[in-house]
N, C-alpha and C. Protein backbone atom coordinates (compact mmCIF):
# COMPACT_ATOMS: atom_id res chain seq x y z
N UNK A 1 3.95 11.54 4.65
CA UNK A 1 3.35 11.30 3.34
C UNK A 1 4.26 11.83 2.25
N UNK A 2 4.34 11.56 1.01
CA UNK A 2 5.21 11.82 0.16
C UNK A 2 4.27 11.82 -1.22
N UNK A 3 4.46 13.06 -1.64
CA UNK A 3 3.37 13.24 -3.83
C UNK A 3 4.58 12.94 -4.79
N UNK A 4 3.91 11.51 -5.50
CA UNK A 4 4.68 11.41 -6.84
C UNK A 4 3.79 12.76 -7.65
N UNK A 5 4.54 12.61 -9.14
CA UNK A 5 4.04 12.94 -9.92
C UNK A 5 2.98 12.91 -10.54
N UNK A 6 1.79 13.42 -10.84
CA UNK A 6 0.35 13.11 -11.10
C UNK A 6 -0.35 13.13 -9.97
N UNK A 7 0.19 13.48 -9.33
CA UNK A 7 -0.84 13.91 -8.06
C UNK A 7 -0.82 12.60 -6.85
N UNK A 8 -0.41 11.76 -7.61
CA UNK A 8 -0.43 10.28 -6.35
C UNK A 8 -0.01 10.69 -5.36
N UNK A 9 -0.26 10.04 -3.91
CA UNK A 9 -0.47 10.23 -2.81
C UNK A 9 0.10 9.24 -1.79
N UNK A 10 1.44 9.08 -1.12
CA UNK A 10 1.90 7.76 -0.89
C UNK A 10 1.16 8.47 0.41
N UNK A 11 0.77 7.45 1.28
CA UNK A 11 0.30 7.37 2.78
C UNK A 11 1.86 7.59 3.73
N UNK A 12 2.28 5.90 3.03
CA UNK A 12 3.77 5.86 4.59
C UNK A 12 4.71 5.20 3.67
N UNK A 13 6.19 5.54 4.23
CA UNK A 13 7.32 4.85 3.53
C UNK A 13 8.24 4.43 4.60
N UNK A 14 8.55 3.60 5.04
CA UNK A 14 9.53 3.45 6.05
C UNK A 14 10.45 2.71 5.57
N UNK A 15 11.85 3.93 5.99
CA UNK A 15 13.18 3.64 5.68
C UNK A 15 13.27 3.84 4.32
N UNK A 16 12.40 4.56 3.80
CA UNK A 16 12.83 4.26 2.35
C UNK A 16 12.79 3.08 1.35
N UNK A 17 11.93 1.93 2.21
CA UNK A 17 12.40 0.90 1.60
C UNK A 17 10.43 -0.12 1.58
N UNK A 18 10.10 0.49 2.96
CA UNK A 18 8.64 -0.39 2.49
C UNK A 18 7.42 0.59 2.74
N UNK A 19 6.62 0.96 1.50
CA UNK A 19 5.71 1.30 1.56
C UNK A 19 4.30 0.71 1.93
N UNK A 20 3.48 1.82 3.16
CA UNK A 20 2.55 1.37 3.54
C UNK A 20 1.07 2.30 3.60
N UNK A 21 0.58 1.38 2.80
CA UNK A 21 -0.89 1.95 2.18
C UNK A 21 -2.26 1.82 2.98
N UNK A 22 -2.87 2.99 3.80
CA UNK A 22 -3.78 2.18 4.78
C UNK A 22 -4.84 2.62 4.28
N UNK A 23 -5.65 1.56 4.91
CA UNK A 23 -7.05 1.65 4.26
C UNK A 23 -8.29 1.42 5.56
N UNK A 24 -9.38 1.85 5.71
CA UNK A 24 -10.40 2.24 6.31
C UNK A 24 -11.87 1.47 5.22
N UNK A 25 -12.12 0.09 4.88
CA UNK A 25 -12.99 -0.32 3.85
C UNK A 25 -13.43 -1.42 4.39
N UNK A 26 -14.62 -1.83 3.63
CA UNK A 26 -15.42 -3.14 4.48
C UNK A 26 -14.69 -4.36 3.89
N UNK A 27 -13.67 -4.07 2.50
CA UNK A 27 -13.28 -5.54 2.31
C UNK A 27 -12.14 -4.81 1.62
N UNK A 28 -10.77 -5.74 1.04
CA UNK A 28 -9.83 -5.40 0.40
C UNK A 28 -10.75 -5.53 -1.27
N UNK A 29 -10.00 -4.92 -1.75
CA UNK A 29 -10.42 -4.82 -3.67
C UNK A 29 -9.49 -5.19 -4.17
N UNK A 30 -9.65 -5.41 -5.70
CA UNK A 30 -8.54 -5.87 -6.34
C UNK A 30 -7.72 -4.43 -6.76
N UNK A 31 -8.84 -3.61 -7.04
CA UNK A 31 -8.18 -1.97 -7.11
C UNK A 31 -7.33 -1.43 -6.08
N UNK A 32 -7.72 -1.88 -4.80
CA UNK A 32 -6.34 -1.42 -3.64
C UNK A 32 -4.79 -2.20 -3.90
N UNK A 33 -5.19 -3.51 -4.20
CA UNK A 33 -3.72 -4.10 -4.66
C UNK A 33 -3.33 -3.57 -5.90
N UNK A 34 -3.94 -3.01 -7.10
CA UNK A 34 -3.50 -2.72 -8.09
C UNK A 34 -3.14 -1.25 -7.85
N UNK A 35 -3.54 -0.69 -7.06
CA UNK A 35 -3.16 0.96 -6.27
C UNK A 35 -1.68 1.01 -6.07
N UNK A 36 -1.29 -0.16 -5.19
CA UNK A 36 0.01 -0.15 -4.20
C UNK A 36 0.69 -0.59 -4.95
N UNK A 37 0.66 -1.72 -5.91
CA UNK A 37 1.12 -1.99 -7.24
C UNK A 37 2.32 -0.81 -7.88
N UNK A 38 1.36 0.08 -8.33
CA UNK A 38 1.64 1.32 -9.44
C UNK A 38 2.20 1.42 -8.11
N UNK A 39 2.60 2.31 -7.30
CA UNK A 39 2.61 3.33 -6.13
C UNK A 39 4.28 2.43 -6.27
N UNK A 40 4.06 1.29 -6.23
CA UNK A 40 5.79 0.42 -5.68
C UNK A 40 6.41 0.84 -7.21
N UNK A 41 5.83 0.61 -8.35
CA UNK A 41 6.68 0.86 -9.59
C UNK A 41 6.89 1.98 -9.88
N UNK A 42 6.06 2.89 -9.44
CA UNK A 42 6.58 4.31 -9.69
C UNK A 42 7.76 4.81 -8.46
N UNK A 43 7.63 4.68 -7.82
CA UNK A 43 8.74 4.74 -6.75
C UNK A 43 10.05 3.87 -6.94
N UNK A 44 10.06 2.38 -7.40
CA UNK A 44 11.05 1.63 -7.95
C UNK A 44 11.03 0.77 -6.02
N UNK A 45 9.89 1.04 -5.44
CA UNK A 45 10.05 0.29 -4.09
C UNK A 45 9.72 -1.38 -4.76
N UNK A 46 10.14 -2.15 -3.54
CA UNK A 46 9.78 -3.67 -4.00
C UNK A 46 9.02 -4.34 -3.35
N UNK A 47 9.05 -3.22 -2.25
CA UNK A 47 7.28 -4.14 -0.71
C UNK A 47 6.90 -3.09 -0.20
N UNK A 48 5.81 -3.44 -0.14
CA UNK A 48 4.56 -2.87 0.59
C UNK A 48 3.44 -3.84 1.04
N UNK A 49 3.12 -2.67 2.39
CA UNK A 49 1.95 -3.30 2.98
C UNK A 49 0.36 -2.71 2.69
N UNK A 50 -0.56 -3.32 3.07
CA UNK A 50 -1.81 -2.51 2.57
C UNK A 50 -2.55 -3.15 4.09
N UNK A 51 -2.53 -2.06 4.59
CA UNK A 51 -3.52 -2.53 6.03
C UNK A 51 -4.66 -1.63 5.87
N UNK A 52 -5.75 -2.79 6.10
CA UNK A 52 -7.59 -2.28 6.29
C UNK A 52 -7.69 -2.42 7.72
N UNK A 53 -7.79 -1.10 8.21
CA UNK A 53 -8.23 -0.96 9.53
C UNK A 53 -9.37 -1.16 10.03
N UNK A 54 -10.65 -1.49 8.81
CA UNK A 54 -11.94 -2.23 8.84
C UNK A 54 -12.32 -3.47 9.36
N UNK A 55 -11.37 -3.94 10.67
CA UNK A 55 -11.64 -5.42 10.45
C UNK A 55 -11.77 -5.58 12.01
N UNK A 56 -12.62 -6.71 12.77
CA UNK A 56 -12.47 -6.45 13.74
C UNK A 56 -10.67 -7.31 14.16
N UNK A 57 -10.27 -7.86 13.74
CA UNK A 57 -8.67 -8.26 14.30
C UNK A 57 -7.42 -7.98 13.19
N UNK A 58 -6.30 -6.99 13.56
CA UNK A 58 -6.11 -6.20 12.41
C UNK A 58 -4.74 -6.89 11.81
N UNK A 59 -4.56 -8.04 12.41
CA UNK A 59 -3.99 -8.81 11.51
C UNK A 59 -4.73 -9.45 10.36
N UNK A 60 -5.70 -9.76 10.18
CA UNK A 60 -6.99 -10.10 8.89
C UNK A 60 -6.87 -8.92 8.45
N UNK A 61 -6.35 -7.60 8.27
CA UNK A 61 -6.51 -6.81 7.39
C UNK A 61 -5.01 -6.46 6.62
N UNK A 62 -4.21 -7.27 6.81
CA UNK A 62 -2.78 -7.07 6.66
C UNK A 62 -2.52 -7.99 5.30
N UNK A 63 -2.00 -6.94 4.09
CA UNK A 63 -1.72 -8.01 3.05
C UNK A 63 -0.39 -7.13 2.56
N UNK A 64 0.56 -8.21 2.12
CA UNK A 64 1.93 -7.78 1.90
C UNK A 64 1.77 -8.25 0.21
N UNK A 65 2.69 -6.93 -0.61
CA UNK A 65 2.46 -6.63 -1.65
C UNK A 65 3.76 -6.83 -2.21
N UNK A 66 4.71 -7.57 -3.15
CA UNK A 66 5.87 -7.12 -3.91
C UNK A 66 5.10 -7.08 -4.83
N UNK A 67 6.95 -6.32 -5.67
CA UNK A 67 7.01 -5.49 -6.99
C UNK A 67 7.72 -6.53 -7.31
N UNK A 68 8.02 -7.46 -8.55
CA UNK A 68 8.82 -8.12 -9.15
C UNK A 68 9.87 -8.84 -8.20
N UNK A 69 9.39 -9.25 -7.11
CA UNK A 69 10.18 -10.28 -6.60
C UNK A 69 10.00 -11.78 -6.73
C-alpha cells in the first residue's frame, strides 16, 4: 500500500506503473471510478484497475480505468 498526501490510501501499484483499487461492494459506483480517477492523477499513473470482489464471477467485477489516454 502506498499514502499520498491528504491522507489518500492507494490499495496496490504494480511495477510502478498500474494501479489497483479493490473493492468488496454490491455494485460498482460512479464514486469508485471517480476515486481511482484522482488516485491515477495524483500519482501521474495512466491505468488502473478497480476489481469488486462482490460478484459471483470475478471477471464481472473487473473495470480498467485510464488517465488521459
Amino acid at each position: 500500500m502506498g499514502k499520498m498526501d491528504g491522507g489518500y490510501r492507494l490499495d496496490v501499484v504494480v511495477g510502478g506503473m498500474v494501479m489497483l483499487e479493490l473493492k468488496a461492494v454490491d455494485q460498482i459506483e460512479p464514486i469508485h471510478e471517480a476515486q481511482i480517477l484522482t488516485y491515477l492523477k495524483l500519482t501521474n499513473l495512466k491505468s488502473g484497475i478497480l476489481i469488486n470482489f462482490h460478484v459471483p464471477l470475478l471477471k464481472d467485477g473487473i473495470k480498467r480505468i485510464v488517465n488521459g489516454l
